[in-house]
Protein backbone atom coordinates (compact mmCIF):
# COMPACT_ATOMS: atom_id res chain seq x y z
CA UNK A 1 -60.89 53.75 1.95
CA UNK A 2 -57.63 55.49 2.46
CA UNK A 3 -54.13 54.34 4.99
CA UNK A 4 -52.51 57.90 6.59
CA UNK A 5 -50.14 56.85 8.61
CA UNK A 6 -49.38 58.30 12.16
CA UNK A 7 -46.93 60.96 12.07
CA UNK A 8 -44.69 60.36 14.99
CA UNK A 9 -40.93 61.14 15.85
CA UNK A 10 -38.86 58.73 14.08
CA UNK A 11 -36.50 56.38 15.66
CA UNK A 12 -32.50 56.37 14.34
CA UNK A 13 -32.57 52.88 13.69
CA UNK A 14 -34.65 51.81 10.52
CA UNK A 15 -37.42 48.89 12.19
CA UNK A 16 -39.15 48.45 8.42
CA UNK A 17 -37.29 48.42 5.57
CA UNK A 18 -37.92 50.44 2.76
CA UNK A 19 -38.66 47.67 0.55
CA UNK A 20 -40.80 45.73 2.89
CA UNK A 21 -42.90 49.07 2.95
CA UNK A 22 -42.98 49.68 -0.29
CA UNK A 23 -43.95 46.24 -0.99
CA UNK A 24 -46.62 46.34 1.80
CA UNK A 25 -48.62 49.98 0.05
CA UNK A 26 -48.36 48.77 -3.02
CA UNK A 27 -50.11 45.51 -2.07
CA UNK A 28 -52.83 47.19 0.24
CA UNK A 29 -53.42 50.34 -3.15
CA UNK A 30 -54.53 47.39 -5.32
CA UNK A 31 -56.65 46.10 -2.71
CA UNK A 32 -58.27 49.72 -2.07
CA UNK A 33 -59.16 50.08 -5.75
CA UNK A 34 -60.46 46.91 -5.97
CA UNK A 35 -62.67 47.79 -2.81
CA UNK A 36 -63.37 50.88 -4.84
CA UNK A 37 -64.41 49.51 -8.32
CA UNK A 38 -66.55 46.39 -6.34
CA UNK A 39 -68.67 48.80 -4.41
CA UNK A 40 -68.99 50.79 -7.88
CA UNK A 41 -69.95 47.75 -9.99
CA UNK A 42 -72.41 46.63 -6.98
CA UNK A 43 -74.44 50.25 -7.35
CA UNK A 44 -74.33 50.23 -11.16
CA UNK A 45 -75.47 46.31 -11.23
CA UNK A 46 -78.86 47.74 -8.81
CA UNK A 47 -79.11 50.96 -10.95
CA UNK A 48 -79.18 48.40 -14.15
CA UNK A 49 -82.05 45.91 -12.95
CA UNK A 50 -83.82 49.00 -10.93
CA UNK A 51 -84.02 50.49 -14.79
CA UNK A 52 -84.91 47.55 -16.49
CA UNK A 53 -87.44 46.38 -13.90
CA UNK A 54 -88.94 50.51 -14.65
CA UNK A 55 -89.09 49.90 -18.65
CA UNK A 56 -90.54 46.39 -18.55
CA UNK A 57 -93.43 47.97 -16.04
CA UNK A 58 -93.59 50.87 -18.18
CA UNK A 59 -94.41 48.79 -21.28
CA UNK A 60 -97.15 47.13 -19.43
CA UNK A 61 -98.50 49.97 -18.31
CA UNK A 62 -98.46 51.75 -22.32
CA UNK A 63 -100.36 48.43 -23.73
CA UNK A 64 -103.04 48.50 -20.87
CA UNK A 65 -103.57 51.82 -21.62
CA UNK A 66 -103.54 51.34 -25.09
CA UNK A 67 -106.06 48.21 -24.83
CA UNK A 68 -108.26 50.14 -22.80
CA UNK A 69 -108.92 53.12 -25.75
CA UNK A 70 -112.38 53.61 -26.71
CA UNK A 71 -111.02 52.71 -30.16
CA UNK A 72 -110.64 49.00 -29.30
CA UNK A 73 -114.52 49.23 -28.71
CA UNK A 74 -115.02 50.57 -32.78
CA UNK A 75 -112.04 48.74 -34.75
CA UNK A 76 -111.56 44.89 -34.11
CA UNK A 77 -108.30 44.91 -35.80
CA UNK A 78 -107.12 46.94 -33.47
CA UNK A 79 -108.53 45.39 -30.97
CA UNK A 80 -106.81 42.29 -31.99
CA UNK A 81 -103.29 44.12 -32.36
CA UNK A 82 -103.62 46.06 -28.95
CA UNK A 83 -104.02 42.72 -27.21
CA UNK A 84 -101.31 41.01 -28.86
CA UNK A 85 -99.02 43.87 -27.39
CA UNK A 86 -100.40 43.84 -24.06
CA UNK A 87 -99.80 39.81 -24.40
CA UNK A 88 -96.47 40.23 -25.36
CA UNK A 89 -95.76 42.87 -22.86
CA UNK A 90 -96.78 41.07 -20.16
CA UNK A 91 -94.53 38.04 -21.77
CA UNK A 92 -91.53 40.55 -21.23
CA UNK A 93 -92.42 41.70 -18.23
CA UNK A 94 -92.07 38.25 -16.70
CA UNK A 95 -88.96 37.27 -18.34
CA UNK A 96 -87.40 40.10 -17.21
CA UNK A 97 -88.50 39.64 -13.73
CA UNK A 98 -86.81 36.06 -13.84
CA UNK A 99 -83.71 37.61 -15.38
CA UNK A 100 -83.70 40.41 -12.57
CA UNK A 101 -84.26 37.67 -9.79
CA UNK A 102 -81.29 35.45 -11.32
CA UNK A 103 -79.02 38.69 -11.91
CA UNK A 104 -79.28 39.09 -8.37
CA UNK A 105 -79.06 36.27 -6.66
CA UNK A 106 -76.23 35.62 -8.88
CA UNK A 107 -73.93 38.39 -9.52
CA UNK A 108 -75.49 41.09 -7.09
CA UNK A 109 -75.85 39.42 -3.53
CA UNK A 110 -72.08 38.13 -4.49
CA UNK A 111 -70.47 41.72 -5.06
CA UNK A 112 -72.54 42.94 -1.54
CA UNK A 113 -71.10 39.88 0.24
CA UNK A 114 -67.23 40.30 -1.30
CA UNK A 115 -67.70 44.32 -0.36
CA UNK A 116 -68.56 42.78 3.07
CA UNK A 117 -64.93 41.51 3.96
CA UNK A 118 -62.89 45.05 3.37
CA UNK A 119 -63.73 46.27 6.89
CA UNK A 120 -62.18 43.33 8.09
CA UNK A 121 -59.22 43.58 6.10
CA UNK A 122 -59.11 47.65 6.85
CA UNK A 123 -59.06 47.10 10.56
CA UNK A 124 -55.99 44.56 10.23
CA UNK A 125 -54.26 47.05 8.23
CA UNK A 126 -54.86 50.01 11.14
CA UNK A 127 -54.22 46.92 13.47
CA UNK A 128 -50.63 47.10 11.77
CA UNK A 129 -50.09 50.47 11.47
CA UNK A 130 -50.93 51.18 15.36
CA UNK A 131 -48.45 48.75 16.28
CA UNK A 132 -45.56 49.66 14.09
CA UNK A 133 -46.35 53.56 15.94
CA UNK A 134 -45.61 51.81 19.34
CA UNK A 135 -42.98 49.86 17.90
CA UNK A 136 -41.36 53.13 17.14
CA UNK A 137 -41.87 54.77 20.01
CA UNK A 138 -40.71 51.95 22.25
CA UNK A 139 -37.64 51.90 19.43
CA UNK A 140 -36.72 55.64 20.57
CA UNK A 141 -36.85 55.27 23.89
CA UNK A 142 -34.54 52.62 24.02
CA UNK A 143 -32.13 54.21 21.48
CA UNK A 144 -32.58 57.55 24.28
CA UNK A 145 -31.41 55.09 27.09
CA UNK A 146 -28.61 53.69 24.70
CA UNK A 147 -27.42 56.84 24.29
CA UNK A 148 -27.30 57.82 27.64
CA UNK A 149 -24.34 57.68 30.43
CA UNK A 150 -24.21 53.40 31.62
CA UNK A 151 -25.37 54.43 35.35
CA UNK A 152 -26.97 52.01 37.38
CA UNK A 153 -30.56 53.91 37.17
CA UNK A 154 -30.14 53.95 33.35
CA UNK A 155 -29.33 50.40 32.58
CA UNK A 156 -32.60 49.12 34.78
CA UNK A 157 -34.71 51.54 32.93
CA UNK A 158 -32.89 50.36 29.56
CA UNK A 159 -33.41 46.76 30.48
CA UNK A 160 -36.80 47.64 31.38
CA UNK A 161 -37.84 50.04 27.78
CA UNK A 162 -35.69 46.60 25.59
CA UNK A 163 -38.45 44.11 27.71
CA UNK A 164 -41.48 46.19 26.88
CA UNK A 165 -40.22 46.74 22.97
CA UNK A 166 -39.92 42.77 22.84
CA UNK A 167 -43.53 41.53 22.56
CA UNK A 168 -44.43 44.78 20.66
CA UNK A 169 -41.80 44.46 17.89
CA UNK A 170 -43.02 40.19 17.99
CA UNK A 171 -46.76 41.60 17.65
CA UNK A 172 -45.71 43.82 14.50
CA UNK A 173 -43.88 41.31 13.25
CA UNK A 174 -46.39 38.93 13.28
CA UNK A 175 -48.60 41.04 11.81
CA UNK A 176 -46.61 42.70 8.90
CA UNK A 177 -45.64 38.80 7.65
CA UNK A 178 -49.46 37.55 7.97
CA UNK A 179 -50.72 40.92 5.61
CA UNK A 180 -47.63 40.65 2.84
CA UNK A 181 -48.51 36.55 2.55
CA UNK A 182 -52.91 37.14 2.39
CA UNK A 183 -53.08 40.83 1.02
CA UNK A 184 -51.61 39.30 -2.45
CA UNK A 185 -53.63 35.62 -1.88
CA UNK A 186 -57.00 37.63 -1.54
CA UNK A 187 -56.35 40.10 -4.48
CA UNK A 188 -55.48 36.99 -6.88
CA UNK A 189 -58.91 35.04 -5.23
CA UNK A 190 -60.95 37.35 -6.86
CA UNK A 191 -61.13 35.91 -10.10
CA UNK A 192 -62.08 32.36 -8.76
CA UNK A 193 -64.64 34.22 -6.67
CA UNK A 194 -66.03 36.48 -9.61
CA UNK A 195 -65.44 34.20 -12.93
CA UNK A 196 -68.97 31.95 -11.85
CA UNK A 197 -71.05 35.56 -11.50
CA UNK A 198 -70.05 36.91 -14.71
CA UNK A 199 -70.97 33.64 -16.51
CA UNK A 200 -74.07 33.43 -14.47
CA UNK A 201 -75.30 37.33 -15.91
CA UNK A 202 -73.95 36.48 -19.61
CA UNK A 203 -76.49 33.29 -19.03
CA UNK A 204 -79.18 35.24 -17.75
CA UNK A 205 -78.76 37.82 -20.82
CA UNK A 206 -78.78 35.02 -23.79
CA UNK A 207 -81.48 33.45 -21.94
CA UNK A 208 -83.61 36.55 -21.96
CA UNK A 209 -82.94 38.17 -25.42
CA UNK A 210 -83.74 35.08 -26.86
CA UNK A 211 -87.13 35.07 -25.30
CA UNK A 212 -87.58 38.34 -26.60
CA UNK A 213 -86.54 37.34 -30.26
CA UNK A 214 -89.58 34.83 -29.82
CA UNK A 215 -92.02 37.22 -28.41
CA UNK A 216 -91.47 39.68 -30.56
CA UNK A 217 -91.10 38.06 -33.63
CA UNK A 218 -94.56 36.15 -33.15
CA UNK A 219 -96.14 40.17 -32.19
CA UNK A 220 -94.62 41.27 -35.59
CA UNK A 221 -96.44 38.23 -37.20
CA UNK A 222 -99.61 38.89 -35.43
CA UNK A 223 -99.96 42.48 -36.04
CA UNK A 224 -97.59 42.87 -39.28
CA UNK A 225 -99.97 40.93 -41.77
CA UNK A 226 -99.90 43.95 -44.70
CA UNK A 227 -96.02 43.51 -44.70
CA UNK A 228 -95.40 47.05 -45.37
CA UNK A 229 -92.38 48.26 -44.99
CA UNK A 230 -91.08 51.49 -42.37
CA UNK A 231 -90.87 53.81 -45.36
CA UNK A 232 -94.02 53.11 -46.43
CA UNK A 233 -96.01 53.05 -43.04
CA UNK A 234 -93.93 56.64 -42.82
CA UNK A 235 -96.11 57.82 -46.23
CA UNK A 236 -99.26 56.09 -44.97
CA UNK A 237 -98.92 58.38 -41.33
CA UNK A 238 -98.37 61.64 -43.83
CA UNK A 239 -100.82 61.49 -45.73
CA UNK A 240 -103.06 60.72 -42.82
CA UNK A 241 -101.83 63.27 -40.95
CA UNK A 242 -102.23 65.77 -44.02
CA UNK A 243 -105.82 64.77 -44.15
CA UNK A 244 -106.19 65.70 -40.76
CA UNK A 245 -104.00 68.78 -40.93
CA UNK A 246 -107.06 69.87 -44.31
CA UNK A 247 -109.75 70.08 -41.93
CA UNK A 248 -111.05 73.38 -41.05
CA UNK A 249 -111.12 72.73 -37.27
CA UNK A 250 -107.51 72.69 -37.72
CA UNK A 251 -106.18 74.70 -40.38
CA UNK A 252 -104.14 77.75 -39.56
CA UNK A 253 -106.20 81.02 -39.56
């Protein structure tokens, strides 16, 4: 969101001080990045369980396909190993989905419903700015009357321009006081309203990596009974694959 003021004649007489104004954008800036890096944090949070939701269903879909290989109908032991995986997979799969759920119920929902209040808070800030651009006009054309010969005619239509500033200047005011005392009390709530979400998704995360640790760590000691090591599964697929690579179906011509 962006604030461009109105660019109208200004009056002589200085209605907002510079200070109050400065005060006033630099108050309403912070509140325009935060809008900024909420609606940011809001898409990467969806992009984050979208992908994770993709992988888990992924996995499931690798170890069904993987169970399902005409060599699971020749070698038991891999039989037995393939439906370990798919076990733990699906394991994963539903962990995740709990951790997705909780993620956004927890932290997402709340960033959508915070992003939710900025119109509000936009259209009292045009609210403002509309009404300081009549305050200034009405400001002018009193100063024009001011400044003009104390005829009969002129004073009624002076009298008349100071009656209709009145409730305008009140309205700005009104309004100018009630944004410098809640723009700062609603940048500060944030933390308060935020704190209980962030807790909430480090929760969720220990919860589920710790699940993991278990699933995992009972697939290693299901499928991982020759406790060899990476190097040496490494030099177990070479020399396979070099025993494949000698057969004359493949070898180079």
């Amino acid at each position: 969101m962006s604030w461009i003021p109105f660019k109208i004649g200004q009056p002589k007489k200085q209605i907002v001080s510079k200070t109050v104004e400065r005060d006033f954008e630099r108050e309403y800036d912070k509140l325009q990045k935060l809008e900024d890096q909420t609606k940011k944090l809001h898409k990467d949070m969806k992009k984050s369980t979208e992908a994770d939701i993709a992988m888990s269903k992924a996995a499931v879909k690798i170890s069904a396909d993987l169970l399902s290989n005409p060599l699971c109908e020749q070698d038991q032991a891999f039989l037995e190993s393939m439906t370990a995986l798919d076990t733990a997979m699906k394991r994963m799969d539903s962990f995740n989905q709990e951790k997705v759920n909780q993620i956004q119920k927890t932290v997402i929902d709340p960033l959508k419903k915070y992003s939710g209040v900025f119109p509000s808070l936009n259209m009292a800030v045009k609210r403002r700015e509309q009404v300081l651009q009549d305050y200034k006009r009405l400001q002018s054309k009193v100063e024009k009357y001011e400044e003009k010969e104390k005829t009969g005619p002129i004073m009624v239509k002076l009298h008349q321009a100071r009656e209709e500033l009145r409730p305008v200047r009140e309205d700005f005011e009104a309004k100018n006081k009630q944004l410098l005392d809640e723009m700062p009390k609603f940048y500060h709530s944030r933390i308060d309203y935020f704190q209980p979400s962030f807790e909430a998704l480090i929760r969720a995360q220990v919860v589920y990596f710790t699940e993991m640790y278990k699933i995992f760590s009972e697939l290693t000691d299901q499928i991982d009974q020759a406790g060899l090591t990476d190097e040496q599964r490494e030099r177990e697929n070479e020399a396979k694959l070099s025993e494949l690579r000698a057969l004359s179906i493949v070898a180079d011509d």
